[in-house]
Protein backbone atom coordinates (compact mmCIF):
# COMPACT_ATOMS: atom_id res chain seq x y z
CA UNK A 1 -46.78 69.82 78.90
CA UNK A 2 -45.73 72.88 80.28
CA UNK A 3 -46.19 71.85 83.89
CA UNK A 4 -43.96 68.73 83.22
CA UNK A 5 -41.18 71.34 81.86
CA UNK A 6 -41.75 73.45 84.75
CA UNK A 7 -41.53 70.19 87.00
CA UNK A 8 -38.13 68.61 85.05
CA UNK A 9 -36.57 72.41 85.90
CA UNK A 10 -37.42 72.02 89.32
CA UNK A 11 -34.41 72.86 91.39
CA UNK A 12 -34.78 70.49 94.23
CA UNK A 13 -35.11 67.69 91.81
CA UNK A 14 -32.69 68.85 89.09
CA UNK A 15 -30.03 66.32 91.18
CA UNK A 16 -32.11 63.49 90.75
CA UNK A 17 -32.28 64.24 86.75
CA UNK A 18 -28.77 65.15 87.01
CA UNK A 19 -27.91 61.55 88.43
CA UNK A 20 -30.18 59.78 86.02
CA UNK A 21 -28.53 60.98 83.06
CA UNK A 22 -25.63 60.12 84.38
CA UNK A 23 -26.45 56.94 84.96
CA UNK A 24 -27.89 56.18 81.61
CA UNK A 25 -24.27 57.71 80.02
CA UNK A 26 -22.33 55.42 81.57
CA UNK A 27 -24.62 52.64 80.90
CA UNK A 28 -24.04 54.05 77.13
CA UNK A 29 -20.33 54.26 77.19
CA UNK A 30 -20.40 50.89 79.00
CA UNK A 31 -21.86 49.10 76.03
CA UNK A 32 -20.36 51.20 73.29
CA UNK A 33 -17.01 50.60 74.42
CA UNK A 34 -17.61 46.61 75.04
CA UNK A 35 -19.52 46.65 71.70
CA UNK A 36 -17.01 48.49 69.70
CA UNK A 37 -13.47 47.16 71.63
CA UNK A 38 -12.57 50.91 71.98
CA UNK A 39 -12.76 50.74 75.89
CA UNK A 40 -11.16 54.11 76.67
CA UNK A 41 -15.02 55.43 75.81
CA UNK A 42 -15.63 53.87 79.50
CA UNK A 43 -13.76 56.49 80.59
CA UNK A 44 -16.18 59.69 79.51
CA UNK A 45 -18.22 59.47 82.16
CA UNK A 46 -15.34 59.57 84.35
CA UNK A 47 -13.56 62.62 82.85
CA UNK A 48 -17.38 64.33 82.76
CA UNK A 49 -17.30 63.74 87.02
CA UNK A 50 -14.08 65.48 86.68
CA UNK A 51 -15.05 68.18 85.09
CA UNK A 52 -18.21 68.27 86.75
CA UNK A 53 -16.01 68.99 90.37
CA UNK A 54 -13.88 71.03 88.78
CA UNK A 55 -16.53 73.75 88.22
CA UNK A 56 -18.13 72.97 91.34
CA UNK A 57 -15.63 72.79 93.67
CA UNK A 58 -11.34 72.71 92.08
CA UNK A 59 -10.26 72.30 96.07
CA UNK A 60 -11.12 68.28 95.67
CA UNK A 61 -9.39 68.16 92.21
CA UNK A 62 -6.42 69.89 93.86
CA UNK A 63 -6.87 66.73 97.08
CA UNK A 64 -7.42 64.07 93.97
CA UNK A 65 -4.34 65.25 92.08
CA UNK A 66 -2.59 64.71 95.28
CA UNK A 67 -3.61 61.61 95.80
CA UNK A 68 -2.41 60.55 92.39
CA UNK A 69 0.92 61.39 93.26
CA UNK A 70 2.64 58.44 94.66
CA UNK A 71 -0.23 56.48 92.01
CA UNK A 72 0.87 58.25 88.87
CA UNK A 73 2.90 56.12 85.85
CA UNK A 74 5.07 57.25 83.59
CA UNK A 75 4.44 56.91 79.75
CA UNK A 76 6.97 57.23 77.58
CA UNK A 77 5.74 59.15 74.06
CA UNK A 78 7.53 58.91 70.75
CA UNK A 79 10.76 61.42 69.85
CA UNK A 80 11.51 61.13 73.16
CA UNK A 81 9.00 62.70 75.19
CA UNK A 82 6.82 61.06 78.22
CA UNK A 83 4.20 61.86 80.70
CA UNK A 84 2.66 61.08 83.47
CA UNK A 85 -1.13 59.70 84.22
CA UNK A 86 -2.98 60.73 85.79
CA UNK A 87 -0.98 63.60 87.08
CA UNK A 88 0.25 65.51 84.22
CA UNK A 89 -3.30 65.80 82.49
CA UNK A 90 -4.68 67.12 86.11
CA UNK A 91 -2.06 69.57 86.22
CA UNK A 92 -2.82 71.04 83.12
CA UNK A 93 -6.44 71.47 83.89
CA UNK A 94 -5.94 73.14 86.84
CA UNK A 95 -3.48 75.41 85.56
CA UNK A 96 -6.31 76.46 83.26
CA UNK A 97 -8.82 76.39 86.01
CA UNK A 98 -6.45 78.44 88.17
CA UNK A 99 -6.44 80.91 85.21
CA UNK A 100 -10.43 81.23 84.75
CA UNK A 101 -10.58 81.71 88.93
CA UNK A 102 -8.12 84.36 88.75
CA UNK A 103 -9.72 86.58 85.66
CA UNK A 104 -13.10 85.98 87.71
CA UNK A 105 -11.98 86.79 91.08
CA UNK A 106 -8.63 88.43 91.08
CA UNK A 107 -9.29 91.40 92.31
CA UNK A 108 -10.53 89.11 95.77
CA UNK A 109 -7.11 87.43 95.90
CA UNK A 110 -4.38 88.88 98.40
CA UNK A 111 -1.66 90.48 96.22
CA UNK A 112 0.62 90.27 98.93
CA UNK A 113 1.34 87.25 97.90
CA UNK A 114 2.22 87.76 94.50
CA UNK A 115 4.44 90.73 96.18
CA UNK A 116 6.36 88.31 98.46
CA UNK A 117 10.07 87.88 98.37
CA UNK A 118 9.94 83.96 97.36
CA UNK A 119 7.22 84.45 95.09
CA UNK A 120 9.36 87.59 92.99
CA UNK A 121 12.66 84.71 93.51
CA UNK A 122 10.48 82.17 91.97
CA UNK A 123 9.21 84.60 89.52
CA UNK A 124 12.99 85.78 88.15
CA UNK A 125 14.43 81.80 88.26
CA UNK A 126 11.31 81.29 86.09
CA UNK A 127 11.68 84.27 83.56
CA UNK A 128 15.82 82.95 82.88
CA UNK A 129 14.30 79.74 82.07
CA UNK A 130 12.54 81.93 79.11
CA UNK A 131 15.51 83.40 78.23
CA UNK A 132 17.69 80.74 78.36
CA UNK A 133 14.83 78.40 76.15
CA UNK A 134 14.62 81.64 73.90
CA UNK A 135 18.28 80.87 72.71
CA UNK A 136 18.57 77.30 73.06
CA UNK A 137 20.87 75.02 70.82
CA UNK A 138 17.20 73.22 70.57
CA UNK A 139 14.04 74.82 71.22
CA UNK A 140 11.54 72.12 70.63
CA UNK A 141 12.89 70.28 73.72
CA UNK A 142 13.13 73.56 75.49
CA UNK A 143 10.42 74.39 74.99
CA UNK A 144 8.20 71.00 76.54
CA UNK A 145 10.39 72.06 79.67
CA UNK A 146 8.94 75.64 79.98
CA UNK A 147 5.75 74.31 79.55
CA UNK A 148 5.86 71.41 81.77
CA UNK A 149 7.49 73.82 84.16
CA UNK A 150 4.54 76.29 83.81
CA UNK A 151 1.86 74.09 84.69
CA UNK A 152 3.76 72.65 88.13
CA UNK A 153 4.34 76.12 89.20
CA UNK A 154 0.67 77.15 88.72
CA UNK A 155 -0.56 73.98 89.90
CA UNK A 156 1.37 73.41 93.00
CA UNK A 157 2.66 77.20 93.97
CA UNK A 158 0.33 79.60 92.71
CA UNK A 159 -3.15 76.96 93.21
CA UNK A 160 -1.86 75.77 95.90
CA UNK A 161 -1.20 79.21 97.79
CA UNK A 162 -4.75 79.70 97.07
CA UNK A 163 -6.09 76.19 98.81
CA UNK A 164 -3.21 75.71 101.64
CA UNK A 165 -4.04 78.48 103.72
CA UNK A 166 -4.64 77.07 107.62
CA UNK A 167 -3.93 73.62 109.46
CA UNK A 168 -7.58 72.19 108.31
CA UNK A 169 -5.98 72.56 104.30
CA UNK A 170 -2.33 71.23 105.39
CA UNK A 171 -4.29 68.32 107.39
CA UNK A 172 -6.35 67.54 103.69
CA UNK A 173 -3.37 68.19 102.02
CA UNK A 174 -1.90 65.41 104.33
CA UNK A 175 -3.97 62.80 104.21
CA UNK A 176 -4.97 62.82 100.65
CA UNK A 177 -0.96 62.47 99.82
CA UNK A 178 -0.68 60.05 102.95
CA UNK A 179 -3.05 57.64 102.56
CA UNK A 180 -2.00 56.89 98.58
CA UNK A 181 1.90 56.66 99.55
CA UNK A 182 1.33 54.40 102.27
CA UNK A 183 -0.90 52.33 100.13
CA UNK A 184 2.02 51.73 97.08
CA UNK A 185 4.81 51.54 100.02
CA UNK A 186 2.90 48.27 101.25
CA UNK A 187 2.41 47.10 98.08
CA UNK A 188 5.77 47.24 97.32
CA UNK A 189 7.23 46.13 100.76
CA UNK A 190 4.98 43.12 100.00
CA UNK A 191 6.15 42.37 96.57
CA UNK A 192 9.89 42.38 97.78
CA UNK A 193 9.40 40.49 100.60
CA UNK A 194 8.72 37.67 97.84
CA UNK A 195 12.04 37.94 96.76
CA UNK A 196 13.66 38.01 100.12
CA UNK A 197 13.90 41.71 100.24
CA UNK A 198 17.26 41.63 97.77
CA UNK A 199 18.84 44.18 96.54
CA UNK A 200 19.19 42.92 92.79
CA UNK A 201 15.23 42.86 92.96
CA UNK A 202 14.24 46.14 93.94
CA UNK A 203 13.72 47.13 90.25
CA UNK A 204 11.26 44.46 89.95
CA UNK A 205 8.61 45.49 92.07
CA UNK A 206 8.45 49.15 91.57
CA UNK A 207 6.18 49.22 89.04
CA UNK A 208 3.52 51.30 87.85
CA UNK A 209 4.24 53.16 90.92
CA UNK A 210 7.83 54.34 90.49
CA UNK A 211 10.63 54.93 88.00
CA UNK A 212 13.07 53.56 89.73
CA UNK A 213 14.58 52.89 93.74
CA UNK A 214 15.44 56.78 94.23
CA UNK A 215 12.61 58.21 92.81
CA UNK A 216 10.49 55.68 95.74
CA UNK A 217 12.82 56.24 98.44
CA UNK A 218 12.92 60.21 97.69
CA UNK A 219 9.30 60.63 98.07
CA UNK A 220 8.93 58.92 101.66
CA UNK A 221 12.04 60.43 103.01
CA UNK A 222 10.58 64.03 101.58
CA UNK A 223 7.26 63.11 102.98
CA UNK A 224 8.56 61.93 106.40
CA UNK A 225 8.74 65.57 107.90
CA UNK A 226 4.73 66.12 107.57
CA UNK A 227 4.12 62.69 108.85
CA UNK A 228 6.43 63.20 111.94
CA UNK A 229 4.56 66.50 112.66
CA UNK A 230 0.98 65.95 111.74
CA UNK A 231 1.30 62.80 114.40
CA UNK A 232 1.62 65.16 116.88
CA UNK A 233 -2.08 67.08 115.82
CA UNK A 234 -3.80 64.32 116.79
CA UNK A 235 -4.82 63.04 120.38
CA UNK A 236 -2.49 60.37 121.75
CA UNK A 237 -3.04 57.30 121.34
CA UNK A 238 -6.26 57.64 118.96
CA UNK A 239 -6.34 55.65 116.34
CA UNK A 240 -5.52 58.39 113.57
CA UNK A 241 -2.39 58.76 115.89
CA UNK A 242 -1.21 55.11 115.61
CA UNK A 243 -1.70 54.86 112.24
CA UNK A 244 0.64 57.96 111.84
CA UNK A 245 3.13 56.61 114.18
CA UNK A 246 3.04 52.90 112.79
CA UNK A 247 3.35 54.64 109.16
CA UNK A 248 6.41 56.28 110.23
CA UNK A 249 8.06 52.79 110.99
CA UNK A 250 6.78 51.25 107.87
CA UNK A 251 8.15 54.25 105.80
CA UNK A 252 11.96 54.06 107.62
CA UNK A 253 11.89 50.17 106.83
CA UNK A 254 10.98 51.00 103.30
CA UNK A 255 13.54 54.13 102.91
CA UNK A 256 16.27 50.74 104.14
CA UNK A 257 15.09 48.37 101.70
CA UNK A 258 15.10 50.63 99.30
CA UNK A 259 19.02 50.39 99.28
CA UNK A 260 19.09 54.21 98.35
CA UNK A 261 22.26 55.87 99.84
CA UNK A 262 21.13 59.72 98.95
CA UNK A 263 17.84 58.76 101.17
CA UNK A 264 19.77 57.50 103.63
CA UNK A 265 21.99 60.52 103.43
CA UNK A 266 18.89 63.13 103.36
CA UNK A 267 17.87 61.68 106.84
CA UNK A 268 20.92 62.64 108.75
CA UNK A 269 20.39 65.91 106.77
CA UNK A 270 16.80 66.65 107.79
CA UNK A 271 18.10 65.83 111.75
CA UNK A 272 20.87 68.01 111.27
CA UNK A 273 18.97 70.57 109.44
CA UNK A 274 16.03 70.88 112.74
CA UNK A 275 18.83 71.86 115.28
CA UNK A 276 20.47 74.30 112.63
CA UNK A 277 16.93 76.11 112.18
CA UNK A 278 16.21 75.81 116.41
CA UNK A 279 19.45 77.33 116.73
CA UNK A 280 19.14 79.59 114.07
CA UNK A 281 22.91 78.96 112.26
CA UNK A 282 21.32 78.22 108.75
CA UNK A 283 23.16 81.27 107.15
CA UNK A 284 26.30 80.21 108.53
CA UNK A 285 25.70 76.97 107.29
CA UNK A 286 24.44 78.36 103.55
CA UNK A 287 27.81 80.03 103.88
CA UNK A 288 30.06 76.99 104.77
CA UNK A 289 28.19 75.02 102.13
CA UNK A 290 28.80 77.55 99.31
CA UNK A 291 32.43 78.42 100.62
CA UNK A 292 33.32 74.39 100.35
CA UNK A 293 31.41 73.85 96.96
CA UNK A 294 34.19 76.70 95.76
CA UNK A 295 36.52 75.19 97.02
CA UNK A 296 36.15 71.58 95.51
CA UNK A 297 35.58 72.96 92.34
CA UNK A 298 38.76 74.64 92.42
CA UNK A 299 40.69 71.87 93.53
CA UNK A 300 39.28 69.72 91.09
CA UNK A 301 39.93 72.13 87.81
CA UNK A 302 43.44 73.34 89.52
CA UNK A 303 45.90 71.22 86.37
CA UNK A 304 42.90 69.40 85.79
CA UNK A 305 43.52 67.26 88.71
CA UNK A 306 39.90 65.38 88.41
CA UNK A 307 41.66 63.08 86.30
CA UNK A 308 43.40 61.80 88.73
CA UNK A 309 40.16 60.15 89.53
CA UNK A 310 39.15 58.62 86.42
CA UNK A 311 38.29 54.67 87.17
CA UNK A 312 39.43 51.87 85.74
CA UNK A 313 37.01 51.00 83.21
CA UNK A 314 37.24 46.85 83.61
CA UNK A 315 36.59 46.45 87.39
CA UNK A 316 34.11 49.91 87.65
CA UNK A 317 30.99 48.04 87.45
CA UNK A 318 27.41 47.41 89.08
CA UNK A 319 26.76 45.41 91.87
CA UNK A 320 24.02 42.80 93.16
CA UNK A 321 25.03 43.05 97.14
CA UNK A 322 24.22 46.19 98.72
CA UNK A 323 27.53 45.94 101.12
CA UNK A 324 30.01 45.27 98.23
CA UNK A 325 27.99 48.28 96.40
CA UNK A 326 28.63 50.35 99.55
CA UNK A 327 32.43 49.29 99.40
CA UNK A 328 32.94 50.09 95.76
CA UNK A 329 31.54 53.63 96.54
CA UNK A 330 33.93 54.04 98.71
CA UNK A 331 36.82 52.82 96.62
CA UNK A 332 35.49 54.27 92.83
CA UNK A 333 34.74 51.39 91.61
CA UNK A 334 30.66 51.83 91.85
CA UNK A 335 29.21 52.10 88.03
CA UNK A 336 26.08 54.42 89.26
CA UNK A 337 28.85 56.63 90.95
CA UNK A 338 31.30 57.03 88.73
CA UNK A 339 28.84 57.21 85.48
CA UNK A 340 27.44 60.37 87.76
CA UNK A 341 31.00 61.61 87.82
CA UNK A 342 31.41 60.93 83.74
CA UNK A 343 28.23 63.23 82.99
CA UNK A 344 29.64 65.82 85.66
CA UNK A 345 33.06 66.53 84.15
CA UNK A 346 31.13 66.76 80.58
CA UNK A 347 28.55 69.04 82.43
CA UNK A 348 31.28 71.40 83.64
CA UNK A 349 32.96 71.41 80.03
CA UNK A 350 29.41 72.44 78.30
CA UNK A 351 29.28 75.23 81.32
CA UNK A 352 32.54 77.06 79.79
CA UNK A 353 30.90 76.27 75.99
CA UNK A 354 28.53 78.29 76.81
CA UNK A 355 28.83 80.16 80.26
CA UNK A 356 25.55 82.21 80.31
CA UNK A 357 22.45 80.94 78.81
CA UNK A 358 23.58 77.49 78.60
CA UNK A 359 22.30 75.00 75.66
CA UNK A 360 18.63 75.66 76.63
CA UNK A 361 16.63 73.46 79.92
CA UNK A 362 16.51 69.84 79.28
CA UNK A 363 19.05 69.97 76.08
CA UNK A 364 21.69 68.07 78.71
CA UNK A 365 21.24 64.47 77.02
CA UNK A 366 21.23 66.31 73.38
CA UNK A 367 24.38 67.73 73.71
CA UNK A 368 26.66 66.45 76.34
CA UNK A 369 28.72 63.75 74.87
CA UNK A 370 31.03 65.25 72.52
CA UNK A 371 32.14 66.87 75.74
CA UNK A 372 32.37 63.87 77.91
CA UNK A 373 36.27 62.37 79.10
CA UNK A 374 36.89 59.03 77.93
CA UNK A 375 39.00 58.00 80.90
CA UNK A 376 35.88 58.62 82.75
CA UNK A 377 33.69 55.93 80.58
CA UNK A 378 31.94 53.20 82.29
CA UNK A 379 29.70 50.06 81.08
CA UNK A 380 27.02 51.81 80.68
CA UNK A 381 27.53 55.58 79.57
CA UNK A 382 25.89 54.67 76.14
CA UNK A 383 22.87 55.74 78.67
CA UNK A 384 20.00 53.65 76.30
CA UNK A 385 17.96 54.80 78.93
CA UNK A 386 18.61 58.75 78.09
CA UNK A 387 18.68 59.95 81.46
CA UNK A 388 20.12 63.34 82.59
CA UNK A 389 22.92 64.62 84.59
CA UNK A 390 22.20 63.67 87.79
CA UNK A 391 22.92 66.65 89.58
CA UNK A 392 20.30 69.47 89.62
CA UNK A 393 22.10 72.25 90.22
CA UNK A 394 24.85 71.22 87.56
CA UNK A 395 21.62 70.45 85.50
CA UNK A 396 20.79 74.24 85.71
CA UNK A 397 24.35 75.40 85.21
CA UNK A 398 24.70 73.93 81.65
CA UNK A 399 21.25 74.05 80.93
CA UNK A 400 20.59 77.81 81.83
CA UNK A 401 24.11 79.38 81.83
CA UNK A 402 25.68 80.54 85.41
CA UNK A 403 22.68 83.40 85.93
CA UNK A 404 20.39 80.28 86.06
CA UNK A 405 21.99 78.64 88.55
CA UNK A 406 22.59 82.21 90.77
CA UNK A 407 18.81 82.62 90.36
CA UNK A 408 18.00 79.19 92.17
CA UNK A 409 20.16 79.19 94.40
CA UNK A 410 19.45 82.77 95.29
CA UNK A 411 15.40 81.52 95.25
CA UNK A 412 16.67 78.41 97.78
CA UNK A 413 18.94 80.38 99.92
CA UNK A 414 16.28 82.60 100.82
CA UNK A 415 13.63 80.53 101.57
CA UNK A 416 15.59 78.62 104.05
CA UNK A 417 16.83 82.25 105.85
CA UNK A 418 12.94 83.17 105.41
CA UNK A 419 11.68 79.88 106.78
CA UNK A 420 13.75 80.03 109.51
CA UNK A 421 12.61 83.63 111.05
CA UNK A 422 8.88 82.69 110.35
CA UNK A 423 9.47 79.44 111.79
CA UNK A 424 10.84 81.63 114.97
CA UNK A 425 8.26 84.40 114.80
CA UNK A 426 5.19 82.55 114.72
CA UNK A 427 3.91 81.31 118.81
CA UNK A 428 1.13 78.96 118.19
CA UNK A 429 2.68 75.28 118.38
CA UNK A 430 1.00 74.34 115.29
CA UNK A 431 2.32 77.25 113.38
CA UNK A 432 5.83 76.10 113.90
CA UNK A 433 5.50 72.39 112.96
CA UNK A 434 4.03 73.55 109.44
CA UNK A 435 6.84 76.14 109.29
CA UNK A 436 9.53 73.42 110.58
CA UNK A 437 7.79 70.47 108.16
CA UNK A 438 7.99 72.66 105.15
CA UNK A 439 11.71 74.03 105.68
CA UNK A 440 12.70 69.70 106.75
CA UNK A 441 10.97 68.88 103.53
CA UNK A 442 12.37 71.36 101.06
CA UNK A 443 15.99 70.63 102.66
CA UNK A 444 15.65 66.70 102.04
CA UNK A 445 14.97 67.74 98.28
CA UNK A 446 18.10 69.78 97.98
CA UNK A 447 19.98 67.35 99.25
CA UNK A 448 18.50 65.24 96.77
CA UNK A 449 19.26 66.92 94.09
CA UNK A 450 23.20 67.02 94.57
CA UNK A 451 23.42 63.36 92.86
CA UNK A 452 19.69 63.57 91.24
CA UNK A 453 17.43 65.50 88.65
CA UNK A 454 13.94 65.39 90.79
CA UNK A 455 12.60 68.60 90.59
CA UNK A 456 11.23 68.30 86.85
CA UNK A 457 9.39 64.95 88.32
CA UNK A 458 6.20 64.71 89.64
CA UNK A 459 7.38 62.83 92.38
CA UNK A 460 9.32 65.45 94.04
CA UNK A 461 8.57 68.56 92.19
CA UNK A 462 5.18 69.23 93.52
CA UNK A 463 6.25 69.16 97.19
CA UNK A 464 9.37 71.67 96.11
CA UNK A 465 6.88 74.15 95.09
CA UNK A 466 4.11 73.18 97.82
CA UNK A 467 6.75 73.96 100.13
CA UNK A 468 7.43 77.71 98.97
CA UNK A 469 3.91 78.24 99.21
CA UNK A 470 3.17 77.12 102.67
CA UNK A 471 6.24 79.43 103.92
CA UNK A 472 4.72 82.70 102.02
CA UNK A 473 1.11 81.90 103.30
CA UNK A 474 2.16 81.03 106.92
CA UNK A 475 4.55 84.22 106.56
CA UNK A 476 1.28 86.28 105.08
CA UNK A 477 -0.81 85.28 107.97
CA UNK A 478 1.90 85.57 111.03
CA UNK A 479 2.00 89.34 109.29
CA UNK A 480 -1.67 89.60 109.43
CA UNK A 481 -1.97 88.92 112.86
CA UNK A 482 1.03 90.98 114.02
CA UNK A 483 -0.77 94.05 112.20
CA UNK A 484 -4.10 93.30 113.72
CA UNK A 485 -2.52 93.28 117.59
């Protein structure tokens, strides 16, 4: 008896038992949940596996959570509240996985990165959001957002500054996001194509994978810089290099049929924004932006002179042709648009209500309309759909008071001037492609978020904070290697 013990404890064939009893669990769960109707037990044996590589190695949860994002769905929960699968549930265990590595080896991990300028920016933008949930006109809500904001931050800044250290992490990193978006882009290229690629359809064949049009379109167009890039780490003409290339035609044909104007808007950006950083005129840029965003603002509240602008409510409304949508953009007669401008000019009415904490993140749809203009009413500012702002930084503003939005834009600002002297300091080719994807990347979000909220989704969020973290490491190393000459 004791020999058979001795054998079962056997190291080299504790695998085999290991898989056995695996085996004969999900045989279990199998019947159980086919016996019983209650199929989610089918999934135990999955979520063991998980856990299973979670203790054994977190890097390929990190590369499966990736993978999930252009996969995940979003669930919408009672009083309001949603989620997404799987991604949301993933972040939250590696948050806590994060933790238990960092009590365990913290005193291994490089504290210069916890001492880096971005990180500190991050840091402060994220303490405000405490403050300003602390005294929010409602903290339940508030409070979901600090916590949902928590576990991207660890998950996909402070995790993944741990995992995306050289090109061999950036390259897994790649493909494991890659390889999933490609896969829903065809699948939804292919569903339109069965409605003649029409505009008035796009909604229709979105689904599980995406929201809505932007939300598709923003995550190829944010992706594009690291697929332009990594093309050019492999050997020409191999096969990994046509796949790249041909991706990078399937994803511009996608990014048109999408019929998203901010996508089409955050291309020009990201070509504009390369020769700005090559040329090194970002601060003067930063500076013409913010000087012009002054000025508008002024003009606009100068004798209230927005309302001049107010549409006329009976021909302001949506369209089913993607020209005549274009057209009534231009004239003000586009519902999306001028429903945008509707929540804006409430936005900037709860900002002087309450000028420095603001009514508490994610309190917008609570709050804002007993503030809204009724001239500026459209067909569909009921808003069944309670959606936000649309404007991130205008978001922040009411939300978090005025030393909310100083604190992002401060975090922003800097990352960009940052980016662009690592992105100049470092001399190995590859070096500056993962400095210039990161800084193309995180300026096609900020463009984004001019007309959209994207940041608090995990279709875009993740690769705003990914983004900070591959500048401080690739800044972190580029000082290692200056110190060690």
């Amino acid at each position: 008896m004791r020999s058979k013990l001795l054998h079962l404890l056997d190291t080299s064939d504790f695998p085999r038992f290991l898989f056995r009893g695996f085996a004969v669990l999900l045989l279990l769960c199998l019947f159980a949940g086919i016996a019983t109707e209650m199929y989610y037990l089918a999934g135990i044996p999955a979520f063991l596996l998980l856990v299973y590589l979670a203790i054994v190695d977190f890097r390929k949860v990190f590369l499966l959570l990736l993978a999930c994002i252009p996969l995940s769905t979003e669930i919408i929960l009672p009083n309001g509240f949603g989620t997404d699968l799987p991604t949301e549930p993933l972040m939250i265990g590696l948050m806590f996985i994060g933790f238990i590595y960092l009590l365990r080896h913290g005193r291994e991990t490089d504290g210069r990165f916890l001492r880096h300028p971005i990180t500190l920016l991050l840091l402060l933008h994220l303490s405000w959001i405490l403050v300003s949930a602390i005294t929010s006109h409602h903290w339940v809500v508030s409070l979901k957002f600090v916590l949902a904001k928590a576990w991207y931050v660890a998950t996909f800044f402070f995790l993944a500054g741990h995992i995306l250290n050289n090109e061999r992490d950036v390259r897994q990193f790649f493909w494991a996001v890659f390889s999933a978006l490609l896969f829903t882009v065809l699948v939804v290229i292919l569903r339109h194509s069965a409605y003649g690629f029409s505009f008035a359809d796009v909604y229709r064949v979105l689904h599980p994978f995406y929201r809505n049009h932007v939300a598709y379109a923003s995550i190829i167009v944010v992706f594009l810089p690291f697929a332009w890039y990594l093309r050019k780490w492999r050997p020409p003409y191999s096969l990994s290099w046509w796949v790249i290339s041909g991706s990078l035609l399937v994803f511009l044909a996608a990014i048109q049929l999408s019929y998203t104007r901010a996508a089409y808007v955050s291309v020009v950006i990201a070509i504009g924004a390369f020769y700005v950083i090559r040329w090194r005129l970002t601060k003067y840029v930063l500076l013409l932006a913010t000087a012009a965003a002054i000025a508008f603002v002024a003009f606009m509240a100068n004798d209230n002179r927005y309302l001049d602008y107010a549409p006329n409510y009976e021909t302001t409304i949506s369209h089913q042709d993607f020209n005549n949508l274009l057209e009534a953009t231009y004239s003000g007669e586009d519902i999306s648009t001028m429903e945008r401008i509707y929540r804006w000019v409430a936005g900037f009415h709860m900002s002087i209500e309450e000028p420095v904490f603001g009514f508490g993140p994610g309190n917008f749809y609570n709050f804002y309309k007993t503030y809204t203009v009724t001239s500026f009413q459209t067909y569909v500012s009921d808003n069944p759909d309670r959606s936000g702002i649309h404007s991130y930084y205008l978001m922040t503003l009411v939300e978090q008071g005025l030393p909310g939005l100083l604190f992002f834009l401060l975090l922003c600002a800097y990352a960009l001037l940052r980016g662009e002297a690592i992105y100049h300091r470092a001399r190995r080719e590859k070096d500056k492609h993962i400095a210039m994807m990161a800084l193309l990347s995180l300026i096609i979000i900020l463009s984004l978020l001019i007309i959209n909220d994207l940041i608090e989704t995990d279709k875009i969020g993740p690769f705003f904070f990914m983004n900070l973290a591959l500048l401080v490491n690739l800044d972190l190393r580029l000082q290692t290697e200056a110190d060690g000459k």
